[in-house]
Protein backbone atom coordinates (compact mmCIF):
# COMPACT_ATOMS: atom_id res chain seq x y z
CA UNK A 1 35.01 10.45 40.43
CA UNK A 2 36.65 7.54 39.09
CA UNK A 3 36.32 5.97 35.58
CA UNK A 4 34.50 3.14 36.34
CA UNK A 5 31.83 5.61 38.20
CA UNK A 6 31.58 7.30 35.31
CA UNK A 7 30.99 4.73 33.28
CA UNK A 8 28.41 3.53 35.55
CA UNK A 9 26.54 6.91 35.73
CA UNK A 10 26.64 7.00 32.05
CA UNK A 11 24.67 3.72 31.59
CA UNK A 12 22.11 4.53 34.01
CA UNK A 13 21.18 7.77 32.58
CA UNK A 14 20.86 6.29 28.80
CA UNK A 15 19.35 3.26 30.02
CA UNK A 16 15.66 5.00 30.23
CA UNK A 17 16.12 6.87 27.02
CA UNK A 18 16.61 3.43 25.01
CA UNK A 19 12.77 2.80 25.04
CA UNK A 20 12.71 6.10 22.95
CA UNK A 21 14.80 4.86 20.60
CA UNK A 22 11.60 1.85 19.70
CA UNK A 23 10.42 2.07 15.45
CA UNK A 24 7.15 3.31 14.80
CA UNK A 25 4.49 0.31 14.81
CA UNK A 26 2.83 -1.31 11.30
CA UNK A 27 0.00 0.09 11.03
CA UNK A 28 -2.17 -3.31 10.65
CA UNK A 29 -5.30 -1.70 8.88
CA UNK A 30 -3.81 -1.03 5.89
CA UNK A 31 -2.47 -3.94 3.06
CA UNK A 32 -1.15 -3.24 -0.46
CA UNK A 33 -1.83 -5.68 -2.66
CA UNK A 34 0.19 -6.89 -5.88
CA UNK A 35 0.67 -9.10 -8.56
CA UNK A 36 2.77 -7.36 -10.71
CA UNK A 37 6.18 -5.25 -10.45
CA UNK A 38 4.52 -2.69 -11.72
CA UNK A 39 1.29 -2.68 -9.00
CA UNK A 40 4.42 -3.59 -6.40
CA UNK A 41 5.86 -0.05 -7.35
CA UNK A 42 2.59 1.68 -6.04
CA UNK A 43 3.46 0.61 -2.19
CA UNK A 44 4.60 2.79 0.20
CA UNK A 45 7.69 2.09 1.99
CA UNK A 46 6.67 0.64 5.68
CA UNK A 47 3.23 -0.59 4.63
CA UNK A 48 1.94 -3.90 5.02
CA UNK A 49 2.16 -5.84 1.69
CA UNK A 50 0.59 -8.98 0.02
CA UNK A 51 1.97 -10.65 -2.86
CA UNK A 52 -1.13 -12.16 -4.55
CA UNK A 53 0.70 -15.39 -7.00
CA UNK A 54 -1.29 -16.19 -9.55
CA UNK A 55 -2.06 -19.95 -10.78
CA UNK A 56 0.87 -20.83 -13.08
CA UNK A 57 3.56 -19.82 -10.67
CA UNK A 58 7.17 -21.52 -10.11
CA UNK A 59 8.54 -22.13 -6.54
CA UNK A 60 10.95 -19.34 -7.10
CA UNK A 61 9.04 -16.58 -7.41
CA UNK A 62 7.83 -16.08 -3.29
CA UNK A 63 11.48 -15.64 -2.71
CA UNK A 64 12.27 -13.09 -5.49
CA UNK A 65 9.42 -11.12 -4.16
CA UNK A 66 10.41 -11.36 -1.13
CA UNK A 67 14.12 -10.63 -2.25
CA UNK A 68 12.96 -7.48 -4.14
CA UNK A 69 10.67 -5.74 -1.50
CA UNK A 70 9.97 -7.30 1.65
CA UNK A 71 12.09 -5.36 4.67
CA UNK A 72 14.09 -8.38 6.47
CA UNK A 73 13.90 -6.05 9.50
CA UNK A 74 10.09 -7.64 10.02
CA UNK A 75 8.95 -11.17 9.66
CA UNK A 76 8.37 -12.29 6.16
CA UNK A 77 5.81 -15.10 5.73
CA UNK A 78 5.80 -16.74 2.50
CA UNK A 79 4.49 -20.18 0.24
CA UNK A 80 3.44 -20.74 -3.13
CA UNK A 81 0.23 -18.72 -2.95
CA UNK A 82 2.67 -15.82 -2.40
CA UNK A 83 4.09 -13.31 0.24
CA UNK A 84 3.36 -10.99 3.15
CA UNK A 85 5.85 -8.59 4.55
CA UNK A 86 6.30 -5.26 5.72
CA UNK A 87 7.60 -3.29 2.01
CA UNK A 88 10.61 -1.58 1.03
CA UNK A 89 11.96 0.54 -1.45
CA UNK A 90 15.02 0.22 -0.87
CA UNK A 91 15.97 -2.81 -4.06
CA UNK A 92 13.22 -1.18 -6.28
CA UNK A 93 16.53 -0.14 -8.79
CA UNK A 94 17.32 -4.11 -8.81
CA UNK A 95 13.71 -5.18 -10.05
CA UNK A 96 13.57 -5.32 -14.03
């Protein structure tokens, strides 16, 4: 069998097993909701999250949250009233 054959046959057998390779789904019943780092700190990696801002906020503040925990691997949706985003972990060390 030549290369190029086998290169062929390769991709046709991993072709199907890509779908397998698909992330787990959000689960969309479930929301944590914060306003503080502290409350933020009580999410679960790969949950739903809500930044509530309160009433004295500056313009800045959606995008730290959303700097701090929101996983850029999912769609972030954000304004001044605050931020919803699938949560992460993963820059908890950075908040102070």
């Amino acid at each position: 069998m030549t290369p190029l054959k086998k290169l062929a046959l390769v991709g046709l057998v991993a072709l199907p097993l890509a779908g397998c390779m698909k992330e787990e789904p959000i689960d969309q019943a479930v929301l944590c909701t914060y306003s503080t780092d502290a409350e933020a700190k009580l999410c679960k990696p790969g949950q739903m999250s809500w930044f509530k801002a309160g009433k004295a906020v500056n313009q800045s503040l959606p995008l730290s949250v959303a700097a701090a925990y929101c996983d850029f691997n999912h769609q972030v949706m954000y304004n001044e009233a605050g931020v919803i985003c699938v949560f992460t972990d993963k820059r908890l060390s950075l908040v102070k």
